[in-house]
Protein backbone atom coordinates (compact mmCIF):
# COMPACT_ATOMS: atom_id res chain seq x y z
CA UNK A 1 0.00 0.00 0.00
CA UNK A 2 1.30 3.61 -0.40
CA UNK A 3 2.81 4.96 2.24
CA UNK A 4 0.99 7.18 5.03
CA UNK A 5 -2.49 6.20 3.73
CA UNK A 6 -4.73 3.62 5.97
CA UNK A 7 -7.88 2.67 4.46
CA UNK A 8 -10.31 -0.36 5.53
CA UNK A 9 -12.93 -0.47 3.30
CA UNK A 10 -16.59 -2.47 4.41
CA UNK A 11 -18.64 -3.52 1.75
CA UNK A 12 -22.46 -2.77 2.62
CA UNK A 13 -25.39 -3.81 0.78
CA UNK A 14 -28.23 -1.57 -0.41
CA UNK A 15 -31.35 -2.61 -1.43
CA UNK A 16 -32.36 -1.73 -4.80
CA UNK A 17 -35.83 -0.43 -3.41
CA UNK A 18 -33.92 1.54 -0.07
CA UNK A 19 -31.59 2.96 -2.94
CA UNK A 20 -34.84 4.18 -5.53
CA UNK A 21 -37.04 5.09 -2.04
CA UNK A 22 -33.80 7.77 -0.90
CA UNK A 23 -33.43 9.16 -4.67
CA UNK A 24 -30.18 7.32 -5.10
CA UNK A 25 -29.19 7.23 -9.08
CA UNK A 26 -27.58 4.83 -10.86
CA UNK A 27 -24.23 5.18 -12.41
CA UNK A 28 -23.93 9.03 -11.03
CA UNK A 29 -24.84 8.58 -7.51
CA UNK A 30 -23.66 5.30 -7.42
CA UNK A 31 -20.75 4.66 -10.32
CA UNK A 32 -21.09 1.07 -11.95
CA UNK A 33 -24.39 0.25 -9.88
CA UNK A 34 -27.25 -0.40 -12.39
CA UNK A 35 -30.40 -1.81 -10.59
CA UNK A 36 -30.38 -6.08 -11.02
CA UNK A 37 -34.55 -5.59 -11.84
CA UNK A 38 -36.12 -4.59 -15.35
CA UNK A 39 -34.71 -3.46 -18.07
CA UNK A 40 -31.17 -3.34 -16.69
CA UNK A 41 -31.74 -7.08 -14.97
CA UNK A 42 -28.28 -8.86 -15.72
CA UNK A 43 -26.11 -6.42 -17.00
CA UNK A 44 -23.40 -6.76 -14.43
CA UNK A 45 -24.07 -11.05 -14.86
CA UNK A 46 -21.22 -12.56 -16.12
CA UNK A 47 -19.43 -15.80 -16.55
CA UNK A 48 -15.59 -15.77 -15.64
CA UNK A 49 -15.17 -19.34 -14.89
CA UNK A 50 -12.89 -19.53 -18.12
CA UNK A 51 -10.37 -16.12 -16.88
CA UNK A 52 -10.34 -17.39 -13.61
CA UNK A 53 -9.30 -20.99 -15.00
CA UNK A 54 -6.54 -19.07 -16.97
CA UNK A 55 -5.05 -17.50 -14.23
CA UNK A 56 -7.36 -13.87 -13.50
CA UNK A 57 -6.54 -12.95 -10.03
CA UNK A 58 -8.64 -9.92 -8.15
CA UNK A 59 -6.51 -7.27 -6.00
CA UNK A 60 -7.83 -6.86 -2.70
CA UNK A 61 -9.84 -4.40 -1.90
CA UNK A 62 -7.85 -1.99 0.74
CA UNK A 63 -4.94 -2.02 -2.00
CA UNK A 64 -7.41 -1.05 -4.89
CA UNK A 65 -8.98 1.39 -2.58
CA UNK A 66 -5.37 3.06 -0.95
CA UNK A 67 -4.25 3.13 -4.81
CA UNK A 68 -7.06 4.98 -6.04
CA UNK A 69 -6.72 7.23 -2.89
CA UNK A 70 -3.26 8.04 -3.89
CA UNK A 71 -3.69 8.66 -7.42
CA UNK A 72 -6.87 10.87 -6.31
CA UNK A 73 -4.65 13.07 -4.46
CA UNK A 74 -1.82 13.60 -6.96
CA UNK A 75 -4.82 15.46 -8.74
CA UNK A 76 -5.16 19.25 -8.94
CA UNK A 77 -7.15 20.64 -6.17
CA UNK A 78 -10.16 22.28 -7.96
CA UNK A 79 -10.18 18.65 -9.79
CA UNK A 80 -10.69 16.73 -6.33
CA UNK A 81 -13.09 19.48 -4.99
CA UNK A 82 -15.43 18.66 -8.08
CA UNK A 83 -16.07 14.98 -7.93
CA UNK A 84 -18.22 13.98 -10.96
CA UNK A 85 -19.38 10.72 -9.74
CA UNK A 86 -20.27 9.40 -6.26
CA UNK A 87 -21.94 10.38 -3.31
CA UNK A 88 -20.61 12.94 -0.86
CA UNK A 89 -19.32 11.71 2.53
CA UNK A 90 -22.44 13.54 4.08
CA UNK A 91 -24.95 11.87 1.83
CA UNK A 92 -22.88 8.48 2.12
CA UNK A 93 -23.04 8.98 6.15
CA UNK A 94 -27.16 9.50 6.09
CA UNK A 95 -27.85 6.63 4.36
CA UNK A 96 -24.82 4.25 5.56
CA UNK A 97 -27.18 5.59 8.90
CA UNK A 98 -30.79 4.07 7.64
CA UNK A 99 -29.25 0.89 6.15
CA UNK A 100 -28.02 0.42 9.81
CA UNK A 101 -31.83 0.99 11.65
């Protein structure tokens, strides 16, 4: 990992219908998250039996996230005040807070 950055990423699952009931959008508000129901139902299904069998290997997590970290802040700083995708920490934080009651 690079040095002086700490991360520890959780995974949390959202329900579709919390995410659409608390105005959550796909693929802004959420980047690569495309509801699994309708017209977008398995667009993020796919097979990789055959790349894993050839040797595809994943990067954990905490590495993926402390490398994007650290390539995040080697950006200008009117670039990283001006995300284009994601949710703010704020709006992460209120909803991280209803999953949880």
């Amino acid at each position: 990992m690079p040095q002086g950055i700490e991360v520890d990423p959780k995974l949390v699952w959202a329900p579709t219908d919390v995410l659409k009931a608390n105005n959550v959008s796909a693929w802004s508000d959420m980047p690569v998250w495309i509801p699994g129901q309708g017209r977008t139902f398995g667009f993020h299904r796919r097979d990789f039996g055959r790349a894993i069998a050839e040797g595809l290997t994943y990067r954990p997590l905490p590495l993926t996230a402390a490398d994007t970290l650290a390539w995040f802040r080697t950006l200008p700083s009117e670039r990283q005040g001006k995300l284009r995708a994601g949710l703010t920490s704020e709006r992460e934080a209120e909803l991280l807070a209803k999953l949880r009651a």
